[in-house]
C-alpha atoms as a PDB file:
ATOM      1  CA  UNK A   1     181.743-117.273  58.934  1.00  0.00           C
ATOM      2  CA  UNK A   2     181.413-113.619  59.517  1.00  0.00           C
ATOM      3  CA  UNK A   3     180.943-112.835  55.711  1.00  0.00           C
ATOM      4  CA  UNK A   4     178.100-115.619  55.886  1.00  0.00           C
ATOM      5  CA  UNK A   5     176.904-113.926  59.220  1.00  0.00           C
ATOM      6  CA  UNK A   6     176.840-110.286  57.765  1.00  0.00           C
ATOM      7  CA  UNK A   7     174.701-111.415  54.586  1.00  0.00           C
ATOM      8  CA  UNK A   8     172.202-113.668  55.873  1.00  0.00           C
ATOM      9  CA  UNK A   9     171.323-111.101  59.259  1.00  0.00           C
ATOM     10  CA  UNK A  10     170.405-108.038  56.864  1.00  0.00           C
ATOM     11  CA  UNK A  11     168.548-110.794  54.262  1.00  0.00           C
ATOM     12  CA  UNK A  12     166.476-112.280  57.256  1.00  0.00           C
ATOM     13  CA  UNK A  13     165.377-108.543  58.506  1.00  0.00           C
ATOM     14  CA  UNK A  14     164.550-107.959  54.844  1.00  0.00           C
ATOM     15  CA  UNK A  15     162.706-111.100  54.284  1.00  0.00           C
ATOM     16  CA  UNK A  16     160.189-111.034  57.310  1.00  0.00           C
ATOM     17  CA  UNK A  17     159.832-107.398  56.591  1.00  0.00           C
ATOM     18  CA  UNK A  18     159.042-107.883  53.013  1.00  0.00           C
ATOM     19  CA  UNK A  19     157.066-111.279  53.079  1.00  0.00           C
ATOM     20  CA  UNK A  20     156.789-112.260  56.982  1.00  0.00           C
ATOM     21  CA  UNK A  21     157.857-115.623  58.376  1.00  0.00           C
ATOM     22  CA  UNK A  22     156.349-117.791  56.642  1.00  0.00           C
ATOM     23  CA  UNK A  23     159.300-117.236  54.151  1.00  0.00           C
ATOM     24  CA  UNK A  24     161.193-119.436  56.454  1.00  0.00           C
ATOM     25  CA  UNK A  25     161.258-122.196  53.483  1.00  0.00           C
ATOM     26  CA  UNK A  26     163.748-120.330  51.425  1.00  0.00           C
ATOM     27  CA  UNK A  27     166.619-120.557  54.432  1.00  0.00           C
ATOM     28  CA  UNK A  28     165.562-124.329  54.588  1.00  0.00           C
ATOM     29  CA  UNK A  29     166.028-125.003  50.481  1.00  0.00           C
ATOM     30  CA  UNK A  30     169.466-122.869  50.887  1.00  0.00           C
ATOM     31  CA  UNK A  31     170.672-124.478  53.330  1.00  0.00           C
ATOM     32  CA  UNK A  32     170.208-127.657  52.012  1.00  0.00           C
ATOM     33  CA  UNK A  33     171.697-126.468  48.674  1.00  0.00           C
ATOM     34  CA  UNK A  34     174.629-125.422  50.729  1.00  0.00           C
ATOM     35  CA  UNK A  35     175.149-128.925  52.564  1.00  0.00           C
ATOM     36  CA  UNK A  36     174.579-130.480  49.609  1.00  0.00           C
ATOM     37  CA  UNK A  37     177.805-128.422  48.105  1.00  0.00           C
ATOM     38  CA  UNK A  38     179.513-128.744  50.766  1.00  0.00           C
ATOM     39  CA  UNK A  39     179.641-132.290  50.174  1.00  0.00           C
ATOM     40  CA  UNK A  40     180.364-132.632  47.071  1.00  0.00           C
ATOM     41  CA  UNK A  41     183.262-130.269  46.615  1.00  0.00           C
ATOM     42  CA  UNK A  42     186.554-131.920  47.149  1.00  0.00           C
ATOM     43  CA  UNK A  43     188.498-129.138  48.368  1.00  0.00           C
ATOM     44  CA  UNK A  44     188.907-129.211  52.652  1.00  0.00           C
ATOM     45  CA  UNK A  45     188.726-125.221  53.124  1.00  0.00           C
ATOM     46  CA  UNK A  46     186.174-124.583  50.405  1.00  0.00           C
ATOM     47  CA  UNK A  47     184.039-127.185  51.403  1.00  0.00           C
ATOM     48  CA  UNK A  48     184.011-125.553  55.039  1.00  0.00           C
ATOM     49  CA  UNK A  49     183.334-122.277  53.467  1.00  0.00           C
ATOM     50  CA  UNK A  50     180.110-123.775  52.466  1.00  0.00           C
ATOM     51  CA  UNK A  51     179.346-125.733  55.332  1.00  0.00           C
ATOM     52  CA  UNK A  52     179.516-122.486  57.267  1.00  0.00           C
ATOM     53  CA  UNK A  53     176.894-120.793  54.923  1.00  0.00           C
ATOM     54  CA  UNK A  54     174.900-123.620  54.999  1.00  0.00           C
ATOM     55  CA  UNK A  55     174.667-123.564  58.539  1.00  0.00           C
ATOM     56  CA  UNK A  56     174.040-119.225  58.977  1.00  0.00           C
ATOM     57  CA  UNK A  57     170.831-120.695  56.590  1.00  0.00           C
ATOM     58  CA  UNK A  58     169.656-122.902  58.609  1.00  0.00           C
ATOM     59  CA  UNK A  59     170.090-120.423  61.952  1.00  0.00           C
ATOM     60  CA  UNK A  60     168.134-117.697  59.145  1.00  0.00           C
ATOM     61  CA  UNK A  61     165.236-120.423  59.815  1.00  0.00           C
ATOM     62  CA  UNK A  62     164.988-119.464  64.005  1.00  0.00           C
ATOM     63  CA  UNK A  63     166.083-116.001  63.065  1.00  0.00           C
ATOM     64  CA  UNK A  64     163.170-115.820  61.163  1.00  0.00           C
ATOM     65  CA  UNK A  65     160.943-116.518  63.832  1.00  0.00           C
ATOM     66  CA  UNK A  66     162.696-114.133  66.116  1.00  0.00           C
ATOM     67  CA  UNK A  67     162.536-111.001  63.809  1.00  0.00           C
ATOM     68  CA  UNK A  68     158.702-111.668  63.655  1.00  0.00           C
ATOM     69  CA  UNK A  69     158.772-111.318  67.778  1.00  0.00           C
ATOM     70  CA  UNK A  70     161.181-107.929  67.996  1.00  0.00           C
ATOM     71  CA  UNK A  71     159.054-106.791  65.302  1.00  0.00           C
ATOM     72  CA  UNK A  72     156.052-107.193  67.343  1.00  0.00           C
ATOM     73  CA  UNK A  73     157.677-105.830  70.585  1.00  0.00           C
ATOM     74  CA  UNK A  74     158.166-102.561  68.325  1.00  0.00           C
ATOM     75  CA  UNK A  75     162.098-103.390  68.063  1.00  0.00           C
ATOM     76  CA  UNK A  76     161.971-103.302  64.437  1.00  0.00           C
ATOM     77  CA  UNK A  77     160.054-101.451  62.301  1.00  0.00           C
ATOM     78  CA  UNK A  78     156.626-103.328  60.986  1.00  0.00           C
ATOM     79  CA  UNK A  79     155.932-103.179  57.240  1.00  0.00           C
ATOM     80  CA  UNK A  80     152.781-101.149  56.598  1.00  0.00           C
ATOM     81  CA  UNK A  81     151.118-103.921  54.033  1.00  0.00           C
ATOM     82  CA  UNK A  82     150.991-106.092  57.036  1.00  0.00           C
ATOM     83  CA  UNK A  83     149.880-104.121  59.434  1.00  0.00           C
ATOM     84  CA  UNK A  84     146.545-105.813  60.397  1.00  0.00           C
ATOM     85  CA  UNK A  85     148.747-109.107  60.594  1.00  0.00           C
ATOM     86  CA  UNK A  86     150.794-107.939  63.054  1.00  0.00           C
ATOM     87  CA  UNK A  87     147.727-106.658  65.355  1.00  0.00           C
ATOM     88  CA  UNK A  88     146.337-109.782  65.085  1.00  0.00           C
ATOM     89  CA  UNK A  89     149.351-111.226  66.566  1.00  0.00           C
ATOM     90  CA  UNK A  90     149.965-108.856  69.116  1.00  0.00           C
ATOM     91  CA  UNK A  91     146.320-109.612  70.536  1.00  0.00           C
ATOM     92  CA  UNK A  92     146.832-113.311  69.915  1.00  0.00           C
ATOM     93  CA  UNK A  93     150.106-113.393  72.073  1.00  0.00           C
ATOM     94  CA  UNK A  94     148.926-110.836  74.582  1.00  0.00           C
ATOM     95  CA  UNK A  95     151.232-111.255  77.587  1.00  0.00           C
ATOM     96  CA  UNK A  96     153.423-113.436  75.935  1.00  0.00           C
ATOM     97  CA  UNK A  97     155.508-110.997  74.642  1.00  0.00           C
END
């Protein structure tokens, strides 16, 4: 679990930075992907293994979301292509934050 925790953190920082949350999709497919494995393999440690990724993907999903807000609260840096996106957001959500 903490191998699965310290690979999909970094990759959901990275993803919203790089394409924003509406890359929230990919954690859903993997995770299914990873369910769907977990399933199938017949070996009881291995198959929790996978289970465990599968479920740091689907927690990537509300992660996602998250990283969006500390990016907008200025805990994480914003990425410069997007900049007008996140203004928008930060007027849209005035007070909210």
């Amino acid at each position: 679990m903490f191998l699965s925790i310290g690979i999909c953190h970094p990759a959901v920082i990275k993803m919203e930075y790089s394409f924003g949350k509406q890359s929230w999709w990919v954690w859903l497919v993997a995770g299914l992907a990873f369910s769907l494995l977990s399933l199938l393999v017949k070996n009881s440690i291995l198959s929790t293994i996978i289970g465990g990724f599968a479920f740091s993907c689907f927690w990537g999903i509300r992660e996602m979301f998250q990283q969006e807000n500390r990016v907008l609260k200025g805990w994480f840096p914003e990425n410069p292509r997007r900049h007008e996106y996140y203004e928008e957001r930060r007027k849209s959500m005035k007070g909210k934050l």
